[in-house]
N, C-alpha and C. Protein backbone atom coordinates (compact mmCIF):
# COMPACT_ATOMS: atom_id res chain seq x y z
N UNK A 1 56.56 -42.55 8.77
CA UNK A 1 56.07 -41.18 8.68
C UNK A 1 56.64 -40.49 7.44
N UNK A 2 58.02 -40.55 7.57
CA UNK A 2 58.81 -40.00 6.19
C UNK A 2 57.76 -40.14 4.75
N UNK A 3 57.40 -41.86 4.57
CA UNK A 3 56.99 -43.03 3.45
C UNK A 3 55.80 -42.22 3.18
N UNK A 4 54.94 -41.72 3.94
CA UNK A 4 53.59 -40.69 3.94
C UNK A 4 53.67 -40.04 3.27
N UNK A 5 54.82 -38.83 3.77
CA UNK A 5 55.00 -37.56 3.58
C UNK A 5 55.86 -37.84 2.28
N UNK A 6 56.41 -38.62 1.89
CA UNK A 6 56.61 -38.76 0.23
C UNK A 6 55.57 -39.23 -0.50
N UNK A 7 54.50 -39.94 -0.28
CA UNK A 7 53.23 -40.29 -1.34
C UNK A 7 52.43 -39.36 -1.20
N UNK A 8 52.09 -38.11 0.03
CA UNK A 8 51.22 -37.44 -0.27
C UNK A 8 51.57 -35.51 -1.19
N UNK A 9 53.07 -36.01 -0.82
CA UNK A 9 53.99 -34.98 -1.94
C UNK A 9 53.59 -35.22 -3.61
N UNK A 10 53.03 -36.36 -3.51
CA UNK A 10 52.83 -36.87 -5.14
C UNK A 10 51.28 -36.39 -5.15
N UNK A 11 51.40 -35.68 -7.02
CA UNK A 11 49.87 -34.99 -7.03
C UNK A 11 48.76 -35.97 -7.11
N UNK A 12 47.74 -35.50 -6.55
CA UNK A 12 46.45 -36.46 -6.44
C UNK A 12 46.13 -37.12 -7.37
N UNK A 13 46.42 -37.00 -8.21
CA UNK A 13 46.00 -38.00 -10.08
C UNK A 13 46.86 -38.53 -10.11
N UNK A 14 48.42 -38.03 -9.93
CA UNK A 14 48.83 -39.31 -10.24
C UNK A 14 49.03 -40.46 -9.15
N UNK A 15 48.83 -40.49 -7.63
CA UNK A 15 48.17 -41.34 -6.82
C UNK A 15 47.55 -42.36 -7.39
N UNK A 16 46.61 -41.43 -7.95
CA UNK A 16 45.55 -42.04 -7.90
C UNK A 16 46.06 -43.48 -9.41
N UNK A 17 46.01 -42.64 -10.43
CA UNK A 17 47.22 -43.61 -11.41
C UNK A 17 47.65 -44.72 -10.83
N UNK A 18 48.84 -44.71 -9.72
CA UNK A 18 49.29 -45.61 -9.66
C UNK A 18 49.07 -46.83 -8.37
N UNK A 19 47.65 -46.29 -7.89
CA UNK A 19 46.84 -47.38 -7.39
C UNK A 19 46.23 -48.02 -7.94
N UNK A 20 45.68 -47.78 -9.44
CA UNK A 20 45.25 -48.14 -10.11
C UNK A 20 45.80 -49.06 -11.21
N UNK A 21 47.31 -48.89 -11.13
CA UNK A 21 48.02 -49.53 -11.59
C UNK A 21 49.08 -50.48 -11.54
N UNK A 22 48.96 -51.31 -11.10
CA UNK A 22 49.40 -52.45 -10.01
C UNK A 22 49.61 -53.96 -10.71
N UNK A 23 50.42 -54.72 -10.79
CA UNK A 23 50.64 -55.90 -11.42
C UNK A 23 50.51 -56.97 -10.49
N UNK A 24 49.53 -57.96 -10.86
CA UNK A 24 48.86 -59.14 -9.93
C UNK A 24 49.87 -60.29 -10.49
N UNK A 25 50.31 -61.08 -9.86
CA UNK A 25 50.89 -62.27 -10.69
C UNK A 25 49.88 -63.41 -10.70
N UNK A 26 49.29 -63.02 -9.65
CA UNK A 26 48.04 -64.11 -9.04
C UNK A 26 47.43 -63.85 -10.59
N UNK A 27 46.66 -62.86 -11.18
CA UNK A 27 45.79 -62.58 -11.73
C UNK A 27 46.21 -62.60 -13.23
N UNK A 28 47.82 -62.35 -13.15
CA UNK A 28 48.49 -61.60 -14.69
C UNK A 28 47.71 -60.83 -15.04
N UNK A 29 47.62 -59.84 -14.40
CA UNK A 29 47.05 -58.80 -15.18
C UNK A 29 47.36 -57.28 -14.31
N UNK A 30 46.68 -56.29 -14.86
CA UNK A 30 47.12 -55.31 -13.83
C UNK A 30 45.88 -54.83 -13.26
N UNK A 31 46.24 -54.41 -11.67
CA UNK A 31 44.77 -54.50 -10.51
C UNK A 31 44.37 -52.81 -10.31
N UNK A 32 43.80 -53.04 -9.31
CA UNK A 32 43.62 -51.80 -8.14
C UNK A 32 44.26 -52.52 -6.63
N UNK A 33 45.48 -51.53 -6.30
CA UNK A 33 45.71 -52.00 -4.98
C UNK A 33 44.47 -51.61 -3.94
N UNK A 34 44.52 -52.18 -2.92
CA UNK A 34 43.74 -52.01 -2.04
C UNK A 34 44.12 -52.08 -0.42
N UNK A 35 43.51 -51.69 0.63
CA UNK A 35 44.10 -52.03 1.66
C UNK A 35 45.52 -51.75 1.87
N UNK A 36 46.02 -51.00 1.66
CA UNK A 36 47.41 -50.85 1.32
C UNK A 36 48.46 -49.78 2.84
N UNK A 37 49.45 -50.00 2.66
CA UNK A 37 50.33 -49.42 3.61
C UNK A 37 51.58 -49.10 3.08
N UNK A 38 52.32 -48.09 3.55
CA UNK A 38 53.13 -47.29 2.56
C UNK A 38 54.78 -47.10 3.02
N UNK A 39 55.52 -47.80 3.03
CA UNK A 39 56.80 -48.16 3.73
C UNK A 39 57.52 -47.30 3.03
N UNK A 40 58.67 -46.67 3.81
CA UNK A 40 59.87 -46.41 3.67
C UNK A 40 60.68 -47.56 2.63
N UNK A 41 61.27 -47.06 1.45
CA UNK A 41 62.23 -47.68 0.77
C UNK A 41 63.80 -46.94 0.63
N UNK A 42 64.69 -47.46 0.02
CA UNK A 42 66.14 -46.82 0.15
C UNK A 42 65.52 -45.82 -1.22
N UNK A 43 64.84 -46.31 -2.13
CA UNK A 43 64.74 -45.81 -3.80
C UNK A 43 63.72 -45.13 -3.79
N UNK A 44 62.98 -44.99 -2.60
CA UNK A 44 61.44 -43.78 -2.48
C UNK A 44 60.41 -44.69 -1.82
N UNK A 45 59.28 -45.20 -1.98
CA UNK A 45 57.95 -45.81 -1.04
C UNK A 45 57.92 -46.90 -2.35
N UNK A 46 57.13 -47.56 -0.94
CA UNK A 46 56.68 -49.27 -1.77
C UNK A 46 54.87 -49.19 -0.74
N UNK A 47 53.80 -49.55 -2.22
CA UNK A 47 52.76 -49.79 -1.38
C UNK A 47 52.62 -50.95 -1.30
N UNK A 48 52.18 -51.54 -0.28
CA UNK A 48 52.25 -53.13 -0.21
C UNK A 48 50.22 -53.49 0.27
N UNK A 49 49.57 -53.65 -0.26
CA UNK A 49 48.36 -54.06 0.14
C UNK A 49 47.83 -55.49 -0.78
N UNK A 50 46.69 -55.58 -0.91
CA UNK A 50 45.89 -57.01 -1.75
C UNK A 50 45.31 -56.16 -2.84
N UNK A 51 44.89 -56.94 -4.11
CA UNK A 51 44.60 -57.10 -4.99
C UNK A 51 43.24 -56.79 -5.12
N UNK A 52 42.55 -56.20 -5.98
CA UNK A 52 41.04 -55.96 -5.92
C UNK A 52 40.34 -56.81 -6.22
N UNK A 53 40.86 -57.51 -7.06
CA UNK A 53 39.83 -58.54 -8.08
C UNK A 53 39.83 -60.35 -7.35
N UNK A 54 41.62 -60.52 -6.62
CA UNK A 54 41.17 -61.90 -5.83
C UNK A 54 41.99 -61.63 -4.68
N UNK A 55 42.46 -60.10 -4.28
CA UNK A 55 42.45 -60.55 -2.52
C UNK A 55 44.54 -60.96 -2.31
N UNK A 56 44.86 -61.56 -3.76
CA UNK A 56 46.68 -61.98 -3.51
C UNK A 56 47.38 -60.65 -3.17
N UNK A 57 48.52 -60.59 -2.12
CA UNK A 57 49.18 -59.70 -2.34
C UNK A 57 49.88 -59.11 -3.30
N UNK A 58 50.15 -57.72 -3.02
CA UNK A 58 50.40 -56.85 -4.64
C UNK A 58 51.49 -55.90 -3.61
N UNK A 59 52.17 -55.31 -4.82
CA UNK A 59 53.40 -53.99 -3.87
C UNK A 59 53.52 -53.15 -5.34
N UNK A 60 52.90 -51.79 -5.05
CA UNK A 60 53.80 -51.06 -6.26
C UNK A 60 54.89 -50.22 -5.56
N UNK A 61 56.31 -49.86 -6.15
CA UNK A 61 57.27 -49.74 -5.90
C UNK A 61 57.03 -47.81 -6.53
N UNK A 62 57.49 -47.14 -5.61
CA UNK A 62 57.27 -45.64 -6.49
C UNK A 62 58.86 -45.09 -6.05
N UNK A 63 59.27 -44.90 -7.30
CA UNK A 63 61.17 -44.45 -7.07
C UNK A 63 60.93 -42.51 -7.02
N UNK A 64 61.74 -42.13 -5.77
CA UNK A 64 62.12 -40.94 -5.76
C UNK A 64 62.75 -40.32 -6.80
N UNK A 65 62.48 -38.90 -6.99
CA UNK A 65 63.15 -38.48 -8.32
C UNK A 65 65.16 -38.28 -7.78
């Protein structure tokens, strides 16, 4: 609940940014997360969902100020 209420504290563009900005290793390249879920971290939220383009798991890491 906390993990929420810190990603939706973040302004809508840049959300949006950093779903969009996501590093595939599957792919080497950088994705669109997708499907995603938003965990509690010690350093701020981690999104953890799949990859747009083949589906591998992906996590972007977003550090609290």
């Amino acid at each position: 609940m906390e993990a929420n209420k810190r990603w939706l504290s973040i302004p809508k563009e840049i959300r949006s940014r950093l779903i969009n900005n996501v590093f595939c290793t599957n792919c080497s390249d950088v994705t669109t997360i997708e499907s995603f879920t938003i965990e509690d971290a010690r350093f701020g939220v981690v999104l953890k969902g799949k990859c747009k383009k083949c589906g591998h798991e992906v996590a972007r890491v977003i550090e609290s100020e």
